[in-house]
PDB file of N, CA and C in Angstrom:
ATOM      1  N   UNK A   1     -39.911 101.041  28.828  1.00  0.00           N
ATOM      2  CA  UNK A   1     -40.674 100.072  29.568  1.00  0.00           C
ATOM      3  C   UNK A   1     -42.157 100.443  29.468  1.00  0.00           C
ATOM      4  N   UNK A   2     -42.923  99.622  28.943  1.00  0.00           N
ATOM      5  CA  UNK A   2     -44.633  99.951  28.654  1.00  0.00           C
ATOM      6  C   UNK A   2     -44.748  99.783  30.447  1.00  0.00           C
ATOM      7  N   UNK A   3     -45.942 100.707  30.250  1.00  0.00           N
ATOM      8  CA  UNK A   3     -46.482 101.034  31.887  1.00  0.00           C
ATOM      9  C   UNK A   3     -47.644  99.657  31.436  1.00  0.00           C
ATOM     10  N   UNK A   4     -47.572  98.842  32.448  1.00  0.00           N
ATOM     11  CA  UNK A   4     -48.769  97.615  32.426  1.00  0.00           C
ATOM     12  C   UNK A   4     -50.299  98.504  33.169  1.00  0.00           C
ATOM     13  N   UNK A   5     -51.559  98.150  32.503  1.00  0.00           N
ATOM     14  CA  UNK A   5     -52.591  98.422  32.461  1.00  0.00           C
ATOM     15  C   UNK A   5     -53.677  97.588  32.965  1.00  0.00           C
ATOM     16  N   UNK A   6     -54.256  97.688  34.693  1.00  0.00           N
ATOM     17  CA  UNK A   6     -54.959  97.227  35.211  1.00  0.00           C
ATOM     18  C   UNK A   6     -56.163  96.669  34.385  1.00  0.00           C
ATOM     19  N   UNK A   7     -56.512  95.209  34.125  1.00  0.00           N
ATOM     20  CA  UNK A   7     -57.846  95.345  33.641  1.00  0.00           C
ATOM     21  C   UNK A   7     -58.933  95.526  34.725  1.00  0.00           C
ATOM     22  N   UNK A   8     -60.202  96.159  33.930  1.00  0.00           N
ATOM     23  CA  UNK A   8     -61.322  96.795  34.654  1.00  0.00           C
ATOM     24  C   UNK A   8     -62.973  95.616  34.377  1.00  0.00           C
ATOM     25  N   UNK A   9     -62.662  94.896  35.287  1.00  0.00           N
ATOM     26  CA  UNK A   9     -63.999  94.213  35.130  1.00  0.00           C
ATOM     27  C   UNK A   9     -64.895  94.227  36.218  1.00  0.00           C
ATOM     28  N   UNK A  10     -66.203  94.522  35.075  1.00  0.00           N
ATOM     29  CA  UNK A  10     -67.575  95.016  35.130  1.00  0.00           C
ATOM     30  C   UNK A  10     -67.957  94.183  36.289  1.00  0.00           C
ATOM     31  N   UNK A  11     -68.658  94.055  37.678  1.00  0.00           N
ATOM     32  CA  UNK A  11     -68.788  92.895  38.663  1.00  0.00           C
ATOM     33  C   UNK A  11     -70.102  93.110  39.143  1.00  0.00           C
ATOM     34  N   UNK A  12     -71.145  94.019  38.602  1.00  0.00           N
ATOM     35  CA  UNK A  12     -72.307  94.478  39.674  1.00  0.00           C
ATOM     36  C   UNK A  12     -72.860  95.900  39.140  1.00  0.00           C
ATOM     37  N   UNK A  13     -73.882  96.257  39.338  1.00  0.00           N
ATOM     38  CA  UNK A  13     -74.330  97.985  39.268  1.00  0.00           C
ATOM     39  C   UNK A  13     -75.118  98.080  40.438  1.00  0.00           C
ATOM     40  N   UNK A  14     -75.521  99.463  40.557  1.00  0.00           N
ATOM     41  CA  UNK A  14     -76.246 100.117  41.537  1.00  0.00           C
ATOM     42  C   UNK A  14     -77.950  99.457  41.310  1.00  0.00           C
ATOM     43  N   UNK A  15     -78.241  98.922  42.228  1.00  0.00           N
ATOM     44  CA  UNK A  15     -79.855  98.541  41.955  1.00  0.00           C
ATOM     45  C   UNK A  15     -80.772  99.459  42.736  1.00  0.00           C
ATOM     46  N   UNK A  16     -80.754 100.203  43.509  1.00  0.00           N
ATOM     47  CA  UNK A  16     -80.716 101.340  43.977  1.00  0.00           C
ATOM     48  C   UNK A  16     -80.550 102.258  45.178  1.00  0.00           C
ATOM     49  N   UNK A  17     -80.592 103.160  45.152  1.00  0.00           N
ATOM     50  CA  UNK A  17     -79.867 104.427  46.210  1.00  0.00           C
ATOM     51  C   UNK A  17     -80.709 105.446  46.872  1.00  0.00           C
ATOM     52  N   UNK A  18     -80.506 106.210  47.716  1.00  0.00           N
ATOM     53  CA  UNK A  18     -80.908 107.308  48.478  1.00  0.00           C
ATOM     54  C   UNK A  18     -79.710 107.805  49.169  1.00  0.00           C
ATOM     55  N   UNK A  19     -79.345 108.926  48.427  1.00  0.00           N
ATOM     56  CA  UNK A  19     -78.807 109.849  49.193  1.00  0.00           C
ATOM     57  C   UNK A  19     -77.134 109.839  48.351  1.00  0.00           C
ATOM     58  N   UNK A  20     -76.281 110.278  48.669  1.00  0.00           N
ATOM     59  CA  UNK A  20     -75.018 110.386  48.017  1.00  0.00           C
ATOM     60  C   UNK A  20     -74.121 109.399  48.279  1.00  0.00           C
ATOM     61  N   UNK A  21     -73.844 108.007  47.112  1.00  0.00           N
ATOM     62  CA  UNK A  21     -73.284 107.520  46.914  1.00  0.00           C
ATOM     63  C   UNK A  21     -72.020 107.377  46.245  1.00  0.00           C
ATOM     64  N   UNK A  22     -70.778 107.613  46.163  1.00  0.00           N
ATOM     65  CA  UNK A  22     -69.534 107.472  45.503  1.00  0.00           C
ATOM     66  C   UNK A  22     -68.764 106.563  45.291  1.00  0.00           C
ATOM     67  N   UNK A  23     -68.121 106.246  44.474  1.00  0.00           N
ATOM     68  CA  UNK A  23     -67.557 105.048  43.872  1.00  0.00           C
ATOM     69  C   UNK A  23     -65.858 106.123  43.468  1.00  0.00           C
ATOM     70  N   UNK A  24     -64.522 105.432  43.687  1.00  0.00           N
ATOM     71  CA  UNK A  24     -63.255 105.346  43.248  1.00  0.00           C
ATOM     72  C   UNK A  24     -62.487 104.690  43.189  1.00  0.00           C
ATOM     73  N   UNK A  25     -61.952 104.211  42.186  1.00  0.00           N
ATOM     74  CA  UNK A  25     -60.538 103.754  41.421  1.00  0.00           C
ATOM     75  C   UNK A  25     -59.467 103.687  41.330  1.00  0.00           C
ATOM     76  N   UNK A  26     -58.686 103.122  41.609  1.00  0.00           N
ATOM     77  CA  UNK A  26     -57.289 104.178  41.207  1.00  0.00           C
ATOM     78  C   UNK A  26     -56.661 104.422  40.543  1.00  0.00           C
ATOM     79  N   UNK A  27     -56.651 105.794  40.429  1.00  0.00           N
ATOM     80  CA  UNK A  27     -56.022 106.922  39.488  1.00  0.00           C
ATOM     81  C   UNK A  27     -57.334 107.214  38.499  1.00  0.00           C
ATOM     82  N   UNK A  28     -58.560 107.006  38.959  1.00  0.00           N
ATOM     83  CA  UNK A  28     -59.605 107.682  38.288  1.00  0.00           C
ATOM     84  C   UNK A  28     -60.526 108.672  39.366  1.00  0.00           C
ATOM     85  N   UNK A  29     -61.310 109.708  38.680  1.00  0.00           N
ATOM     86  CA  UNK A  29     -61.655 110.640  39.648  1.00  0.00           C
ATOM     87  C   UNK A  29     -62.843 110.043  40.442  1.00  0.00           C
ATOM     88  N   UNK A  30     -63.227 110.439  41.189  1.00  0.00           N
ATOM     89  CA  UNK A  30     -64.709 109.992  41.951  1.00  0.00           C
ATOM     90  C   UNK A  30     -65.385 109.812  41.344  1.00  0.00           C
ATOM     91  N   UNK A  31     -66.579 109.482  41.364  1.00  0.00           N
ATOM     92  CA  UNK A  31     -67.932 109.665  40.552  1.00  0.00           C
ATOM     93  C   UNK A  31     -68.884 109.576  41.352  1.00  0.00           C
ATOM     94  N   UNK A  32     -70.251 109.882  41.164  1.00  0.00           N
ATOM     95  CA  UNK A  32     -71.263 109.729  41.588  1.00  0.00           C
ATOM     96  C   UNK A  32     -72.490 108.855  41.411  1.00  0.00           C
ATOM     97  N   UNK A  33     -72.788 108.019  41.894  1.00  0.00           N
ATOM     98  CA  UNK A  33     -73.496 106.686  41.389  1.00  0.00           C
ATOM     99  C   UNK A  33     -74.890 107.133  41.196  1.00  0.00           C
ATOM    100  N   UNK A  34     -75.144 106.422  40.122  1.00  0.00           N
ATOM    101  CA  UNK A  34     -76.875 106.642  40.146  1.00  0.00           C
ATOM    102  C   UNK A  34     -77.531 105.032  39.852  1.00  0.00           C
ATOM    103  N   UNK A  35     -78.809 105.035  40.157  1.00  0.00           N
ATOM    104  CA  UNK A  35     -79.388 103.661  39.362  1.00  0.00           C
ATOM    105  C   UNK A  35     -78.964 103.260  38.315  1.00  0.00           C
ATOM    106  N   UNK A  36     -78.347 102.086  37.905  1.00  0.00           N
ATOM    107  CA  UNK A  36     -77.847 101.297  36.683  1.00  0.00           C
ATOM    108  C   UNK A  36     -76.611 101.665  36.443  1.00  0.00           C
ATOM    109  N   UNK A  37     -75.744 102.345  37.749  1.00  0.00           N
ATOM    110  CA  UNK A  37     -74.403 102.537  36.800  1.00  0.00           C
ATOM    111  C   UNK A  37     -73.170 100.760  37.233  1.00  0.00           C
ATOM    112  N   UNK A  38     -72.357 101.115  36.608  1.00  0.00           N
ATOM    113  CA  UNK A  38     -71.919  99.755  36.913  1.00  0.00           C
ATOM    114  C   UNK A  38     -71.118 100.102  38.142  1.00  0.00           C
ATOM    115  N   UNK A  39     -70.495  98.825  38.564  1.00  0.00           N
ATOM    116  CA  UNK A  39     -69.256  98.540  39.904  1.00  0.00           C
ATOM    117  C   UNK A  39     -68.340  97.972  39.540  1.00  0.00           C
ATOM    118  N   UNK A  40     -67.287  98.285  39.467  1.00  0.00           N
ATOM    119  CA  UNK A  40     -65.679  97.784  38.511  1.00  0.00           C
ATOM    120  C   UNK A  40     -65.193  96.797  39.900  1.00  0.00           C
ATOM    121  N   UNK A  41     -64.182  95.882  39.673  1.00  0.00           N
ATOM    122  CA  UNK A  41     -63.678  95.138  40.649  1.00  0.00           C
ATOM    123  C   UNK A  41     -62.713  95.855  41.215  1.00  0.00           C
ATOM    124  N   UNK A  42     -62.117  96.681  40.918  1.00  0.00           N
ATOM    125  CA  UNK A  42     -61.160  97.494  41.492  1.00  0.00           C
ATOM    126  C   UNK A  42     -61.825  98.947  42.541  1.00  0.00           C
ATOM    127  N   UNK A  43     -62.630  98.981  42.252  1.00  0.00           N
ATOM    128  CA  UNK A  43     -63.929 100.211  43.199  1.00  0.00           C
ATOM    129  C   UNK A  43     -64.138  99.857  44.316  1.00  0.00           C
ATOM    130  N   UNK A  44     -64.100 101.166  45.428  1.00  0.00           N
ATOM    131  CA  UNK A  44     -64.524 101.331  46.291  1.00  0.00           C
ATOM    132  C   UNK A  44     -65.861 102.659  46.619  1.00  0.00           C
ATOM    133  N   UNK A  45     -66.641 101.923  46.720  1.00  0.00           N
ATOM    134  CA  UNK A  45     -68.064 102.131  47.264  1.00  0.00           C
ATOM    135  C   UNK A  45     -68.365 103.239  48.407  1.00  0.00           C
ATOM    136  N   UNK A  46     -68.841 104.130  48.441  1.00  0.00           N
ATOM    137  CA  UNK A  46     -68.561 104.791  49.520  1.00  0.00           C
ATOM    138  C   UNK A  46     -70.079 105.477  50.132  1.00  0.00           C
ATOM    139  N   UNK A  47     -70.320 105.821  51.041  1.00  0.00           N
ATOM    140  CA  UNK A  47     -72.129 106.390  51.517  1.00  0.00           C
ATOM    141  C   UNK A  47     -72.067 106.942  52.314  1.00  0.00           C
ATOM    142  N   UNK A  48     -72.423 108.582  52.265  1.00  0.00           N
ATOM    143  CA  UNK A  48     -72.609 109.249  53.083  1.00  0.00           C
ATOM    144  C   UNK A  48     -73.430 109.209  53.782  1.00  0.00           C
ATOM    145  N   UNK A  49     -73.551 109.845  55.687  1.00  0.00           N
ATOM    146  CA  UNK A  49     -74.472 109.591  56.698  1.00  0.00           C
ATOM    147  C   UNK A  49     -75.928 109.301  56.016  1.00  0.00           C
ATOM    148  N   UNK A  50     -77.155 108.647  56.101  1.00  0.00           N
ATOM    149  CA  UNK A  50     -77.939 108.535  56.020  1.00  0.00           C
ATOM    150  C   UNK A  50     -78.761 108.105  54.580  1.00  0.00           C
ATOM    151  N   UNK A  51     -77.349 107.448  53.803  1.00  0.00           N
ATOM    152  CA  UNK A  51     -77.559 106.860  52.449  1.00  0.00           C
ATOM    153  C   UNK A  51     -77.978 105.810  52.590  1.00  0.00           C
ATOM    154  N   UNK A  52     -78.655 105.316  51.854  1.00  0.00           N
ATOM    155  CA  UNK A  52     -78.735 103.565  51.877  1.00  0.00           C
ATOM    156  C   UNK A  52     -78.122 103.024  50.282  1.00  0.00           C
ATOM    157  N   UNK A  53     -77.533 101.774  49.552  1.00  0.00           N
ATOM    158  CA  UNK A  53     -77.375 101.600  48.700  1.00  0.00           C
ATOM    159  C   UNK A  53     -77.475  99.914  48.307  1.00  0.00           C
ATOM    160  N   UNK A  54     -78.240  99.395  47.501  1.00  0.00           N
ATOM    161  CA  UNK A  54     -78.084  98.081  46.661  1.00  0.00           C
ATOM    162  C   UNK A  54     -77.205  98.098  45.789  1.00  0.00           C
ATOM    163  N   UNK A  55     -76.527  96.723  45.363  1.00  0.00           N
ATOM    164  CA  UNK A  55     -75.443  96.400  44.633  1.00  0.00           C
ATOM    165  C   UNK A  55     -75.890  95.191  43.848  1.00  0.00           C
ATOM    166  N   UNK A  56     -76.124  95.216  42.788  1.00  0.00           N
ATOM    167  CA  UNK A  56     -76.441  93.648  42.536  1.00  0.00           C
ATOM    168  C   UNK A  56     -75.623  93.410  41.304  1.00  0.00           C
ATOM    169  N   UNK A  57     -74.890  92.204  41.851  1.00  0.00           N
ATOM    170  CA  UNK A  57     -73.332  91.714  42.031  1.00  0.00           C
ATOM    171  C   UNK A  57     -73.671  90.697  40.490  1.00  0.00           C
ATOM    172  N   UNK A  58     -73.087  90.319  39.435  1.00  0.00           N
ATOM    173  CA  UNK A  58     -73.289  89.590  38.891  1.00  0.00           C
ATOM    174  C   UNK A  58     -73.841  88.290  38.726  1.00  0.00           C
ATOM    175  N   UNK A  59     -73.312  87.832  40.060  1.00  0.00           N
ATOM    176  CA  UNK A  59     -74.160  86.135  40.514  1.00  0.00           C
ATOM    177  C   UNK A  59     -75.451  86.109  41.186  1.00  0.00           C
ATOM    178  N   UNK A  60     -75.760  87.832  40.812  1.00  0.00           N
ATOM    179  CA  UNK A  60     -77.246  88.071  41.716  1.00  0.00           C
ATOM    180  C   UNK A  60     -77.541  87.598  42.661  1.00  0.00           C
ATOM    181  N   UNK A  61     -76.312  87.842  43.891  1.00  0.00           N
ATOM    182  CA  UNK A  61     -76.161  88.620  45.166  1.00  0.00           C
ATOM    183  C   UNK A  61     -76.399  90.148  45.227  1.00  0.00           C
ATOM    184  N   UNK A  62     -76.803  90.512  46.334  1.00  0.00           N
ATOM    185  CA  UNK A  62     -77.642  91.812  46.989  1.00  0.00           C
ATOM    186  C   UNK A  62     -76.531  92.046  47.921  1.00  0.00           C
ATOM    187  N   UNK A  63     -75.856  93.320  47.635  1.00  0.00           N
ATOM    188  CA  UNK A  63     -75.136  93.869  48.745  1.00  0.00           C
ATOM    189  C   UNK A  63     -75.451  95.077  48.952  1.00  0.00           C
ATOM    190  N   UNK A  64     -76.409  94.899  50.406  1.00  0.00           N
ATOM    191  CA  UNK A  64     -76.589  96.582  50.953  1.00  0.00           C
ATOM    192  C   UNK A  64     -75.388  97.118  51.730  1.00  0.00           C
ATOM    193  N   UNK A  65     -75.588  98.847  51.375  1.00  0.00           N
ATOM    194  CA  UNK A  65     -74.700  99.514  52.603  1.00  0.00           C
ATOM    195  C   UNK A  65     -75.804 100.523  53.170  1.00  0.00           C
ATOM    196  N   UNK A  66     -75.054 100.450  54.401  1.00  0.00           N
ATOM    197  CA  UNK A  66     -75.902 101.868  55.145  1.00  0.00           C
ATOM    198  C   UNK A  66     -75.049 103.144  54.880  1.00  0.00           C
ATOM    199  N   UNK A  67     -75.754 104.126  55.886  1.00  0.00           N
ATOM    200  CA  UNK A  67     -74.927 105.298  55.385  1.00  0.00           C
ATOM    201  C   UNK A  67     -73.958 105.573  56.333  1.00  0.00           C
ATOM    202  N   UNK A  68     -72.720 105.945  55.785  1.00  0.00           N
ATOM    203  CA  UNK A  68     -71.660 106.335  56.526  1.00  0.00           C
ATOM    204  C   UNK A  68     -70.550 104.821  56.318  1.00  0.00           C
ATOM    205  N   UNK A  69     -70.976 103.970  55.036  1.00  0.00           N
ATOM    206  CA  UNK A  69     -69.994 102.825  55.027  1.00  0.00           C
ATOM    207  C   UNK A  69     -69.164 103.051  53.689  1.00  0.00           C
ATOM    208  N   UNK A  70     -68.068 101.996  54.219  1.00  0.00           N
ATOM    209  CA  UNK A  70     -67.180 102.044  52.518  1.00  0.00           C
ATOM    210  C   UNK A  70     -67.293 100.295  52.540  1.00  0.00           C
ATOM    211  N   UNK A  71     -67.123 100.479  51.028  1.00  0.00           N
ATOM    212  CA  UNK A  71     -67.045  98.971  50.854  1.00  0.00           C
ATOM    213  C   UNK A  71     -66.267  98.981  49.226  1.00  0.00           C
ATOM    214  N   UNK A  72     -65.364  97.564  49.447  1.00  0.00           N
ATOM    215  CA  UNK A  72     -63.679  97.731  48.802  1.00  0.00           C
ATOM    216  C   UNK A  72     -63.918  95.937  48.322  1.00  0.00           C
ATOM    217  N   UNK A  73     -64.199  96.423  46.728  1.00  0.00           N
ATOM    218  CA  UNK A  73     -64.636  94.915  46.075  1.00  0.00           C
ATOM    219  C   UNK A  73     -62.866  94.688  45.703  1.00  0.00           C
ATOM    220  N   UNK A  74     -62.539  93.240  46.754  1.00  0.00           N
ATOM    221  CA  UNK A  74     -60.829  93.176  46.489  1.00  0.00           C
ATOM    222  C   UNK A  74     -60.494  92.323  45.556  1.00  0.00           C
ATOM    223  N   UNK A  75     -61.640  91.427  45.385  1.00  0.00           N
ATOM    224  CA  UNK A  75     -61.178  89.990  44.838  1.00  0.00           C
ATOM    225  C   UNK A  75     -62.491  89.418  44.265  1.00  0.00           C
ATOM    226  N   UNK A  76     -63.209  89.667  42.743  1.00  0.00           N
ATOM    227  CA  UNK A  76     -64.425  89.281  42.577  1.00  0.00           C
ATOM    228  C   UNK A  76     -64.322  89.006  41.216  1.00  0.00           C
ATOM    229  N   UNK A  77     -64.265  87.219  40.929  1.00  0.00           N
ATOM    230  CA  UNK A  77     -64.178  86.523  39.614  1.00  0.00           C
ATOM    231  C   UNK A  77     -66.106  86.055  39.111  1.00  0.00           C
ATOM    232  N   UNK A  78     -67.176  86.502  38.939  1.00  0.00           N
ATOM    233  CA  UNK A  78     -67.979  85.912  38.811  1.00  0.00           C
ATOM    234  C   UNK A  78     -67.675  84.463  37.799  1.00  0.00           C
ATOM    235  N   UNK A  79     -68.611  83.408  38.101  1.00  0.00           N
ATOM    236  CA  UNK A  79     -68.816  82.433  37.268  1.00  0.00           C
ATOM    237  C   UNK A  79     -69.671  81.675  37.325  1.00  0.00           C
ATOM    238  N   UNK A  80     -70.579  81.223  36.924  1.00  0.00           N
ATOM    239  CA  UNK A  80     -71.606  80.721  37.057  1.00  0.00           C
ATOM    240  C   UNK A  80     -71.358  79.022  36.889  1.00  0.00           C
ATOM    241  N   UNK A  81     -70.383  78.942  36.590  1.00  0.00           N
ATOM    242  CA  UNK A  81     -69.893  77.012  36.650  1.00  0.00           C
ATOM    243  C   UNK A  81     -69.400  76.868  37.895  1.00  0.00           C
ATOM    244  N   UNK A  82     -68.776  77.659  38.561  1.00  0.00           N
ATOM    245  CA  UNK A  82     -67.970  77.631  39.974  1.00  0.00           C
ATOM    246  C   UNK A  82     -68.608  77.945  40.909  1.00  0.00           C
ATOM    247  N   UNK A  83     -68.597  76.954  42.238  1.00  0.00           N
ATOM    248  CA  UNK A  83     -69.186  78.071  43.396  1.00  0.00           C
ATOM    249  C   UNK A  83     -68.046  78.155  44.387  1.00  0.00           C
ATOM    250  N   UNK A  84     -67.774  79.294  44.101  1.00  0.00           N
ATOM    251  CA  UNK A  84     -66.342  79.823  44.826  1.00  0.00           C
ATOM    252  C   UNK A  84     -67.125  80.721  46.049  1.00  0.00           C
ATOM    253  N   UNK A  85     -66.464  80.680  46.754  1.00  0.00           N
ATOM    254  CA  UNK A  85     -66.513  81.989  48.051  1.00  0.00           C
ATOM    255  C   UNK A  85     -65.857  82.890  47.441  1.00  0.00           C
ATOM    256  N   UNK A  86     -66.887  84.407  47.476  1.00  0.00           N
ATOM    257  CA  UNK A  86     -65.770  85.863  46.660  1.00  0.00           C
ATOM    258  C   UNK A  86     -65.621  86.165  48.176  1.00  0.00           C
ATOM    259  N   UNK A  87     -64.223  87.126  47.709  1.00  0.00           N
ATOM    260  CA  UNK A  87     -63.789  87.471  48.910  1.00  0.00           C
ATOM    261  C   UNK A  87     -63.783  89.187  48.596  1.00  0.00           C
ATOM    262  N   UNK A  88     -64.699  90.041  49.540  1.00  0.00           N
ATOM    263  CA  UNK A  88     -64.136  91.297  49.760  1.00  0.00           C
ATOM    264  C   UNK A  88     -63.558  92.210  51.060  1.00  0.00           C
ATOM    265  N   UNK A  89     -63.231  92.857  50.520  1.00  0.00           N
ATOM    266  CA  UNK A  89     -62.692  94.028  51.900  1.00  0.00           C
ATOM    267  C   UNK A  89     -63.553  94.998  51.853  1.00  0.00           C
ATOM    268  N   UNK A  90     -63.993  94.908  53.667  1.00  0.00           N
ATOM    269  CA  UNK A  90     -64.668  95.531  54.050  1.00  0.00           C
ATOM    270  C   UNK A  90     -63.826  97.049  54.894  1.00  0.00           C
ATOM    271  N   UNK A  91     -64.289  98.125  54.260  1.00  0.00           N
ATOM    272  CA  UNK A  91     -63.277  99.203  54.668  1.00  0.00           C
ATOM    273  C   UNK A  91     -63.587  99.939  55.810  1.00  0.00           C
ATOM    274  N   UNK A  92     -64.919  99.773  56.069  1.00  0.00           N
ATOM    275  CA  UNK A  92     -65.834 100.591  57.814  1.00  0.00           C
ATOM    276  C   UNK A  92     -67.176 100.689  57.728  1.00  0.00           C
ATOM    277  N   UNK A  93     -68.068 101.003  58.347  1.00  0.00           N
ATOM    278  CA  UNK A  93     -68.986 101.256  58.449  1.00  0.00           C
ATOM    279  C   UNK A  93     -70.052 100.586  59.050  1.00  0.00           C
ATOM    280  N   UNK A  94     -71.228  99.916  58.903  1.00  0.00           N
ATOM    281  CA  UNK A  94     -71.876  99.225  59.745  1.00  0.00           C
ATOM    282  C   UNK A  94     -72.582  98.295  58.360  1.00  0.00           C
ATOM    283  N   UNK A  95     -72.613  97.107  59.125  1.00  0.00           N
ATOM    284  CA  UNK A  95     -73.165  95.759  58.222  1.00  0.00           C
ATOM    285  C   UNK A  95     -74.142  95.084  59.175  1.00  0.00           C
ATOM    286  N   UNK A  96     -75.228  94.914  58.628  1.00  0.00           N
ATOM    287  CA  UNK A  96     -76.403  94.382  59.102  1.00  0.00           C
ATOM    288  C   UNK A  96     -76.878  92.947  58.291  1.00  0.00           C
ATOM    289  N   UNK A  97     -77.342  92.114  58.533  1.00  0.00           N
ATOM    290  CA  UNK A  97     -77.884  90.633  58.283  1.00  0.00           C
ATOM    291  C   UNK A  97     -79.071  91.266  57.556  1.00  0.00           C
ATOM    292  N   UNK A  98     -79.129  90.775  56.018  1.00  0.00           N
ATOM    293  CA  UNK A  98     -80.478  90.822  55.480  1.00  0.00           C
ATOM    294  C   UNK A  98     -81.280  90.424  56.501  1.00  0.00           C
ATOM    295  N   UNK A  99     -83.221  91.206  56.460  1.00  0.00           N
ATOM    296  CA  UNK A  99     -84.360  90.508  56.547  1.00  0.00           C
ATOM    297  C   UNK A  99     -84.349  89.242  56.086  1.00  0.00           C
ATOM    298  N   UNK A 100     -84.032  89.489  55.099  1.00  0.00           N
ATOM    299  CA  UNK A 100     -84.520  88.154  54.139  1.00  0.00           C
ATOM    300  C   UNK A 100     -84.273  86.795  54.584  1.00  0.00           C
ATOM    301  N   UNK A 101     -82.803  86.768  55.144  1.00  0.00           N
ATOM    302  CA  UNK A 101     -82.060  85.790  55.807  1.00  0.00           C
ATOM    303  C   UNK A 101     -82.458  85.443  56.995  1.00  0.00           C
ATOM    304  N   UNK A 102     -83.047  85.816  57.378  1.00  0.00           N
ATOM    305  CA  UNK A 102     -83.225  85.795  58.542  1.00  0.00           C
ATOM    306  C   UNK A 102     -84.907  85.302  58.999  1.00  0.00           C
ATOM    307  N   UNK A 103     -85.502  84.885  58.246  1.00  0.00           N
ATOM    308  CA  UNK A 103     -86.530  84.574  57.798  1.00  0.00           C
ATOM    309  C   UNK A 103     -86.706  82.900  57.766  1.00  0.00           C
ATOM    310  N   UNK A 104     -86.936  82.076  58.110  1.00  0.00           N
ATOM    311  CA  UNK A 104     -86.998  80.516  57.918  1.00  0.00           C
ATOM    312  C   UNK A 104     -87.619  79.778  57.639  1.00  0.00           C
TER     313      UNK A 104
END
């Protein structure tokens, strides 16, 4: 019986960071994020106390985390013909309303 093989698509990279950010897979080891690395759809995001981190998501959406959050990309098809609602799982931590948004 062939073992079936998750595909791994590319959804976002790090736009940038402060402080220790981690990213895991499953059944791949941790890693450590730096500016420009990518974000797989199967990754979970992770930030230690007093990290901050940008994500910029293929449809060039901005997803910040603070420090001490996880964040669990569950379900992310980019497309630029579709405007779908992506859906992710949010795993803990604290979520704040862009500035930006908030702005009128």
């Amino acid at each position: 019986m062939a073992q079936q093989q998750l595909e791994t698509v590319t959804v976002g990279s790090v736009l940038s960071k402060r402080g220790k950010v981690t990213a895991t897979r499953s059944g791949q080891s941790m890693r450590i994020l730096k500016r420009g690395d990518a974000i797989y759809s199967d990754d979970t995001v992770n930030t230690v106390r007093g990290a901050t981190l940008q994500l910029r998501m293929l449809d060039r959406n901005i997803v910040m985390l603070r420090g001490g959050s996880s964040f669990k990309v569950g379900q992310y098809k980019p497309d630029a013909q579709v405007a779908e609602v992506k859906r992710f799982d949010y795993a803990g931590g604290e979520l704040r309303p862009s500035r930006k948004s908030l702005a009128f």
